[in-house]
Protein backbone atom coordinates (compact mmCIF):
# COMPACT_ATOMS: atom_id res chain seq x y z
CA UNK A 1 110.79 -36.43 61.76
CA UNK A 2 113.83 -37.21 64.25
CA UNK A 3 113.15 -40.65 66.36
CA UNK A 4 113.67 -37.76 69.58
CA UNK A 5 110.95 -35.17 68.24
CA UNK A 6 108.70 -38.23 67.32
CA UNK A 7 108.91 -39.92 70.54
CA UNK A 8 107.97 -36.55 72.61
CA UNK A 9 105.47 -36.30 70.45
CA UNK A 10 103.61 -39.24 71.46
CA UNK A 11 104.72 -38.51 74.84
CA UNK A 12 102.75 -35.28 74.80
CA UNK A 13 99.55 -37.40 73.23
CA UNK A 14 99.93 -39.81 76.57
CA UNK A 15 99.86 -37.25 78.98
CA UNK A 16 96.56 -35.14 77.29
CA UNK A 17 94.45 -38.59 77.13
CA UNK A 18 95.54 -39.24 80.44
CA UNK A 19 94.08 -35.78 81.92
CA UNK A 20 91.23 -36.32 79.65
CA UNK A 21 90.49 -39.13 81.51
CA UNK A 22 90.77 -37.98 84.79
CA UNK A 23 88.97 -35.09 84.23
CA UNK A 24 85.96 -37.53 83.58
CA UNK A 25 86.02 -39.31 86.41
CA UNK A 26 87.84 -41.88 85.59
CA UNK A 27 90.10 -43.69 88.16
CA UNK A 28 93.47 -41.94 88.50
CA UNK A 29 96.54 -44.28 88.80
CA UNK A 30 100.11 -43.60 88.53
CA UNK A 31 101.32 -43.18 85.67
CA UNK A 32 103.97 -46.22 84.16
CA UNK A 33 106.98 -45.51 82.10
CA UNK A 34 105.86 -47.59 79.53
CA UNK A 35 102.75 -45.62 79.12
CA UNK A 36 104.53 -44.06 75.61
CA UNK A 37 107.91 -43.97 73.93
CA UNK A 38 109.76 -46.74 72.52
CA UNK A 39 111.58 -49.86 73.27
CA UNK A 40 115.44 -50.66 72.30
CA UNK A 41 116.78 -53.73 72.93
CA UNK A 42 120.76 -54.82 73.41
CA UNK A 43 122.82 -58.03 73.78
CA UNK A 44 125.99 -57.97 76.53
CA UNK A 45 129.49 -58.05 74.53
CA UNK A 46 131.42 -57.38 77.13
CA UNK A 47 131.08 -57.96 81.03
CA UNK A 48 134.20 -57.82 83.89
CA UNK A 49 134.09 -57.11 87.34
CA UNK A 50 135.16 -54.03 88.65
CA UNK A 51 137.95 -53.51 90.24
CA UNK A 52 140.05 -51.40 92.85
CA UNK A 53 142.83 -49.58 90.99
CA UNK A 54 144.18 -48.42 94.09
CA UNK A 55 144.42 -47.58 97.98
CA UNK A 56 141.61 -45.03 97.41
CA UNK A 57 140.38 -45.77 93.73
CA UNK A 58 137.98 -48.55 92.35
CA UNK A 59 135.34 -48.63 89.86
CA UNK A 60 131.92 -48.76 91.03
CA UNK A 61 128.46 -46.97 91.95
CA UNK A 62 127.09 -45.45 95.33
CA UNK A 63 124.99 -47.76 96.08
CA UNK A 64 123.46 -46.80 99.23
CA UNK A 65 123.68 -43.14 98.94
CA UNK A 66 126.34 -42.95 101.86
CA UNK A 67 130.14 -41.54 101.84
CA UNK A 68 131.85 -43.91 104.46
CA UNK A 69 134.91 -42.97 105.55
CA UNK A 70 134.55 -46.52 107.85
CA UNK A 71 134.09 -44.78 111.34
CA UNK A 72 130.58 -45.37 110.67
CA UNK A 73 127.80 -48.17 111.02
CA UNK A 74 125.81 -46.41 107.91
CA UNK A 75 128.32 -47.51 106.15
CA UNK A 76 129.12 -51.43 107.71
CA UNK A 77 132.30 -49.37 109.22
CA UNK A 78 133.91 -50.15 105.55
CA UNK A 79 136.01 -47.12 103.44
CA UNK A 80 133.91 -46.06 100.31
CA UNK A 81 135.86 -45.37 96.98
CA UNK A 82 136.74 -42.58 94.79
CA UNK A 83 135.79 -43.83 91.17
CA UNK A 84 138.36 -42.79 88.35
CA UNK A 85 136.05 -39.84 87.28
CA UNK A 86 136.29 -38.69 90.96
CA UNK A 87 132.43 -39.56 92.16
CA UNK A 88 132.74 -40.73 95.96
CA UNK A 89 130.78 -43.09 98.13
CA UNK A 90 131.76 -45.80 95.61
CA UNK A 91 130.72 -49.27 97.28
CA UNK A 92 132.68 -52.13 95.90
CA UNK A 93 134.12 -54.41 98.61
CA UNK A 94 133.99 -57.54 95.77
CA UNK A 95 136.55 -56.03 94.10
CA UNK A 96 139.24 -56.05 97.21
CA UNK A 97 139.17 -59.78 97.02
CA UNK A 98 139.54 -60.31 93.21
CA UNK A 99 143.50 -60.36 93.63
CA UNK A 100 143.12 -63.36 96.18
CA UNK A 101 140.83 -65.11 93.60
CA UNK A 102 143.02 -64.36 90.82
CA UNK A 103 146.24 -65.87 92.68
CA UNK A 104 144.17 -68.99 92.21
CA UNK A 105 142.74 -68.94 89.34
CA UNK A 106 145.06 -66.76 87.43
CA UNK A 107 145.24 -62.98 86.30
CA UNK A 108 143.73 -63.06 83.06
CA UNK A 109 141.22 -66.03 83.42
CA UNK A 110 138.15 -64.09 85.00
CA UNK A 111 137.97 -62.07 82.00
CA UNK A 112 138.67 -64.59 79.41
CA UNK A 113 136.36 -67.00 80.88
CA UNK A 114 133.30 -64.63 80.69
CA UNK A 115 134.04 -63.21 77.41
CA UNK A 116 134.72 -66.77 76.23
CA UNK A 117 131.08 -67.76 77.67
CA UNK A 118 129.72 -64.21 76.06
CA UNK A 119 130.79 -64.88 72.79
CA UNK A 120 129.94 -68.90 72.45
CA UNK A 121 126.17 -68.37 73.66
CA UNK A 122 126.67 -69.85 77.14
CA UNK A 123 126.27 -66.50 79.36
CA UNK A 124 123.82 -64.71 77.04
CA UNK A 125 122.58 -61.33 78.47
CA UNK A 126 119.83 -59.69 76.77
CA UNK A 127 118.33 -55.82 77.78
CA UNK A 128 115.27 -54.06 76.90
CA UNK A 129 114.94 -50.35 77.69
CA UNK A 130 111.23 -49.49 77.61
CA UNK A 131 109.19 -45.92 77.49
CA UNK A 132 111.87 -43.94 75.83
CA UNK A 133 110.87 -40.88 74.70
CA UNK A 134 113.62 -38.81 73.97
CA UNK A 135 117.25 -40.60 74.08
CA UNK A 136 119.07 -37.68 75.28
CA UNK A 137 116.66 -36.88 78.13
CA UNK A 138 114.04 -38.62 79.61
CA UNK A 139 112.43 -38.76 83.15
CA UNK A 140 111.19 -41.96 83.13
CA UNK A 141 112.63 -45.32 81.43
CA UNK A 142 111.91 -48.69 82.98
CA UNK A 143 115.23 -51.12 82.28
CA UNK A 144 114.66 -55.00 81.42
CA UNK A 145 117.34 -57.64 82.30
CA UNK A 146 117.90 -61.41 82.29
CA UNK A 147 119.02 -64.45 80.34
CA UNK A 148 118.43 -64.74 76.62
CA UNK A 149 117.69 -67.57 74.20
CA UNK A 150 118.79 -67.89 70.88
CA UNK A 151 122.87 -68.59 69.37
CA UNK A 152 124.49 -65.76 68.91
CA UNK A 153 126.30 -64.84 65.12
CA UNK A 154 129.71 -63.62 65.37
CA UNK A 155 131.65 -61.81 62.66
CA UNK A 156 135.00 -61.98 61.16
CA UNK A 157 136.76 -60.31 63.49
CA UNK A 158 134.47 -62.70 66.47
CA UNK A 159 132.32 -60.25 67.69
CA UNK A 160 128.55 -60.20 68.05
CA UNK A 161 126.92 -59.09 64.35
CA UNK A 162 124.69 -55.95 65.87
CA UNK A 163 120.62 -56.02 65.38
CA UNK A 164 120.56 -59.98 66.27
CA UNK A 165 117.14 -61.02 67.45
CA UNK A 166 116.71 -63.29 70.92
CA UNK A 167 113.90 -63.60 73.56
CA UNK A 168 113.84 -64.02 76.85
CA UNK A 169 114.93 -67.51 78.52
CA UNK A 170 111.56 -67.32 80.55
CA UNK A 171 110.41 -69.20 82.15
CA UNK A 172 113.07 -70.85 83.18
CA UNK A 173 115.28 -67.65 84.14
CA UNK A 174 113.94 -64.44 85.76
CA UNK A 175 113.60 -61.12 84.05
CA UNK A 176 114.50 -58.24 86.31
CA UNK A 177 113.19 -54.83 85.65
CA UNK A 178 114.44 -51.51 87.37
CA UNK A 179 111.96 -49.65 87.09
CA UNK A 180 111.39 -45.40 86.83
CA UNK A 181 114.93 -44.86 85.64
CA UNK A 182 115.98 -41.82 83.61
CA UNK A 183 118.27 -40.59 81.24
CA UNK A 184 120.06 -37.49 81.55
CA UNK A 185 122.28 -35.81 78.80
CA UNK A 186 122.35 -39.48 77.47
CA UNK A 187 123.27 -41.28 80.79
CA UNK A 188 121.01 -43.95 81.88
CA UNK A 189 120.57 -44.03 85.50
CA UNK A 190 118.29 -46.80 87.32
CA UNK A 191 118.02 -48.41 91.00
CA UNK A 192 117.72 -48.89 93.71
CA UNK A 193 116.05 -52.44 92.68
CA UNK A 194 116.84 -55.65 92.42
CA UNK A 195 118.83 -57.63 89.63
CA UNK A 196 119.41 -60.91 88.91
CA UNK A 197 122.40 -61.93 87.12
CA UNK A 198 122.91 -64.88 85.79
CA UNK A 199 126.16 -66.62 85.60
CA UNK A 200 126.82 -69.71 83.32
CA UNK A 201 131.06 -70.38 82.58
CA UNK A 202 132.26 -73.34 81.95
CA UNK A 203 130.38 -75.96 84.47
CA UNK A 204 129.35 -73.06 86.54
CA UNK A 205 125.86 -72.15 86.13
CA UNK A 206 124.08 -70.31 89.09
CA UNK A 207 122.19 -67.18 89.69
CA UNK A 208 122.99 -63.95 92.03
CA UNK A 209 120.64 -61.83 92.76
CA UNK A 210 122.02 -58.47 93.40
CA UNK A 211 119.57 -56.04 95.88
CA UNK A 212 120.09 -52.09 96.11
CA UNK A 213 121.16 -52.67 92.31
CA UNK A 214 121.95 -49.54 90.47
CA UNK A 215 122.63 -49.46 86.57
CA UNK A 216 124.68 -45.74 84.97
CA UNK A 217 125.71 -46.00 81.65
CA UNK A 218 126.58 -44.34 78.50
CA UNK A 219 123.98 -44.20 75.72
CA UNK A 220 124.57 -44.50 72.16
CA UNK A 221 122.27 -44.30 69.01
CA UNK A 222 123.35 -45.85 65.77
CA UNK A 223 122.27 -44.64 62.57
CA UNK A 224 119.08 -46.88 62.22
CA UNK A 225 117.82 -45.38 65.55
CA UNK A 226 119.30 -48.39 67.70
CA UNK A 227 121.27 -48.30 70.91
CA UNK A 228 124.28 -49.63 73.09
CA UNK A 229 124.91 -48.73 75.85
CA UNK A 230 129.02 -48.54 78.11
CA UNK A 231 129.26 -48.79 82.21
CA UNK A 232 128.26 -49.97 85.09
CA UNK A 233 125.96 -52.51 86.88
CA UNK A 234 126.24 -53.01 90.18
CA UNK A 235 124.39 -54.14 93.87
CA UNK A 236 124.67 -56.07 97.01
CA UNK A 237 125.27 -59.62 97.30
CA UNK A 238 124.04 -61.44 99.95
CA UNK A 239 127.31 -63.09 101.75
CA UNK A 240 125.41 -66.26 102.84
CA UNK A 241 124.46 -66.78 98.95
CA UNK A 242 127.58 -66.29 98.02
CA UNK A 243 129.19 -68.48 100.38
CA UNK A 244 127.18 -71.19 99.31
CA UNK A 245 127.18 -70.82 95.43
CA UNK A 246 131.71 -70.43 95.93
CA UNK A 247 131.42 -73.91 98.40
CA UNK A 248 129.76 -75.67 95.87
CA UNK A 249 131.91 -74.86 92.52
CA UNK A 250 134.78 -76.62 91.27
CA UNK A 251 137.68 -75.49 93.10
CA UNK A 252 139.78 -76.23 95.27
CA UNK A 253 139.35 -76.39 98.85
CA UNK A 254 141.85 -74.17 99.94
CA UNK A 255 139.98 -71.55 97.55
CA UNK A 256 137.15 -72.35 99.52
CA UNK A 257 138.70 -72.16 103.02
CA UNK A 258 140.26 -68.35 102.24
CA UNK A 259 137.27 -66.83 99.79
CA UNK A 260 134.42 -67.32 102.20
CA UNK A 261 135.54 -66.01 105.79
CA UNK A 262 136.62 -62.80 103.59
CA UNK A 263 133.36 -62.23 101.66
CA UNK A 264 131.58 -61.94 105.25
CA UNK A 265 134.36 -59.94 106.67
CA UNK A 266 133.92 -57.61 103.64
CA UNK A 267 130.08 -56.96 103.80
CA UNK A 268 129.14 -53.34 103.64
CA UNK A 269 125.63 -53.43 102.48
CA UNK A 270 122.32 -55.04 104.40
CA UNK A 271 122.42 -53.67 107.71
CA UNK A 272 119.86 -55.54 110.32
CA UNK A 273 118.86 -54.00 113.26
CA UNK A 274 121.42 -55.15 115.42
CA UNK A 275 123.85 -53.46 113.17
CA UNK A 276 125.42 -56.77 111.34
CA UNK A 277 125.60 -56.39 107.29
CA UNK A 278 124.64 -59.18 105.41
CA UNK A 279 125.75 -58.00 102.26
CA UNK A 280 128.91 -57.50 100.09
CA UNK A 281 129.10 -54.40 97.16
CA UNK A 282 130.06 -55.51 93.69
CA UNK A 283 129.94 -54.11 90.20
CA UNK A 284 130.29 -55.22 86.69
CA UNK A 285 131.27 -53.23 83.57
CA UNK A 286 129.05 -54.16 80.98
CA UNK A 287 129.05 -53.11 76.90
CA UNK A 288 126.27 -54.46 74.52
CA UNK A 289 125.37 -53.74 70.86
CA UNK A 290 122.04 -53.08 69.85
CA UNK A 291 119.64 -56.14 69.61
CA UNK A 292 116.11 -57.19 68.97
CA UNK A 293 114.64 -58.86 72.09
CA UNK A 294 111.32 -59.86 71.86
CA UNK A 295 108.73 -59.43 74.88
């Protein structure tokens, strides 16, 4: 029996105890994701923030379900993004100050600092997806993110051997879940909900917690029935966080000075009700390989 057919299966065996039940008077709750299917775990590989490509172009998510032309205060009066694939209402204001940062800290260094950190154990990022019935389609996943523990094993070639198995840094870091996501002709789609994402590079090592957070991303199954998973992961960060985790790294003043005024002047997410946003859209392209990560 196929891993699909045998997860709808027991799918179909959740659902008839759980009338059975109701139609004896027992108490009726909602129903969970996790109430059936399966759960596949996968270790982060690869992780870079997204970026503008051009005037009109940037990688991203809609993230508050708005198309801002910036005439607008739905929108924090900012421009929304086309992404590459042509999907509008893209929110990533992050990514119009990544050339300022990288005149600092140089063009390639963002990258090679958190794959650097990826590969050597330091920013380990662990995912469970939970309830999967059917990896194709499915109305109702529930996504698990955070921190892992463990040292990962890299092969020849330095990558991360597949099917490693790590927990969860609990309690020290926070799990996030998104919960009563979906998967649609083998997309994964999640959010709004909130994220925290850990970041640990060199002597950096703080935590951002991303709200309206959205996850969309590319699902595949290997041929032991394991998955990884290509795209996006993104959310709002709130400016006055932010400001404070950039004053207190190590860099340079001047970096300082010119990053921070700019992150507020960029926020496009968070609106209060006198109309001030108090948060700034970002996104990360993520790629894992399929993992063991036990609960």
């Amino acid at each position: 029996m196929s891993v699909g057919r045998s997860l709808v299966t027991r799918a179909t065996v959740a659902s008839l105890l759980a009338s059975l039940l109701a139609g004896c008077g027992g108490e009726v709750r909602e129903a969970l994701c996790t109430d059936s299917g399966a759960t596949r775990g996968m270790a982060v590989t690869y992780a870079s923030f997204a970026r503008q490509l051009d005037d009109t172009t940037a990688e991203g998510l809609n993230l508050d379900g708005v198309t801002s032309d910036g005439s607008g205060a739905l929108g924090c009066y900012k421009t929304d993004f086309v992404s590459p694939t042509g999907a509008v209402g893209i929110d990533n204001q992050l990514a119009t100050l990544l050339p300022l940062v990288e005149e600092f800290v140089g063009t390639e260094n963002i990258e090679a600092l958190l794959g650097a950190a990826i590969k050597n154990g330091q920013l380990l990022i662990v995912m469970n997806v939970r309830g999967i019935d059917d990896v194709v389609n499915d109305a109702c996943v529930d996504i698990a993110f955070g921190t892992g523990r463990g040292v990962p094993l890299l092969d020849a070639n330095g990558e991360y051997e597949p099917a490693q198995t790590f927990s969860w840094n609990a309690p020290d870091d926070p799990v996030s879940v998104l919960r009563k996501g979906r998967i649609e002709h083998g997309v994964l789609r999640a959010g709004p909900g909130s994220l925290v994402l850990p970041v640990r590079v060199l002597d950096a090592d703080f935590a951002l917690e991303l709200s309206e957070a959205h996850i969309e991303a590319t699902l595949t199954m290997d041929a032991t029935g394991n998955l990884s998973l290509q795209g996006l992961a993104g959310g709002g960060i709130d400016v006055a966080e932010l400001g404070a985790v950039v004053s207190g790294l190590n860099i340079g003043e001047d970096v300082k000075g010119a990053v921070v005024p700019l992150v507020k002047g960029r926020a496009d997410l968070a609106m209060d009700a006198d109309g001030y946003c108090h948060a700034i859209s970002a996104a990360l392209l993520l790629e894992t390989t399929p993992a063991f990560v036990l609960e």
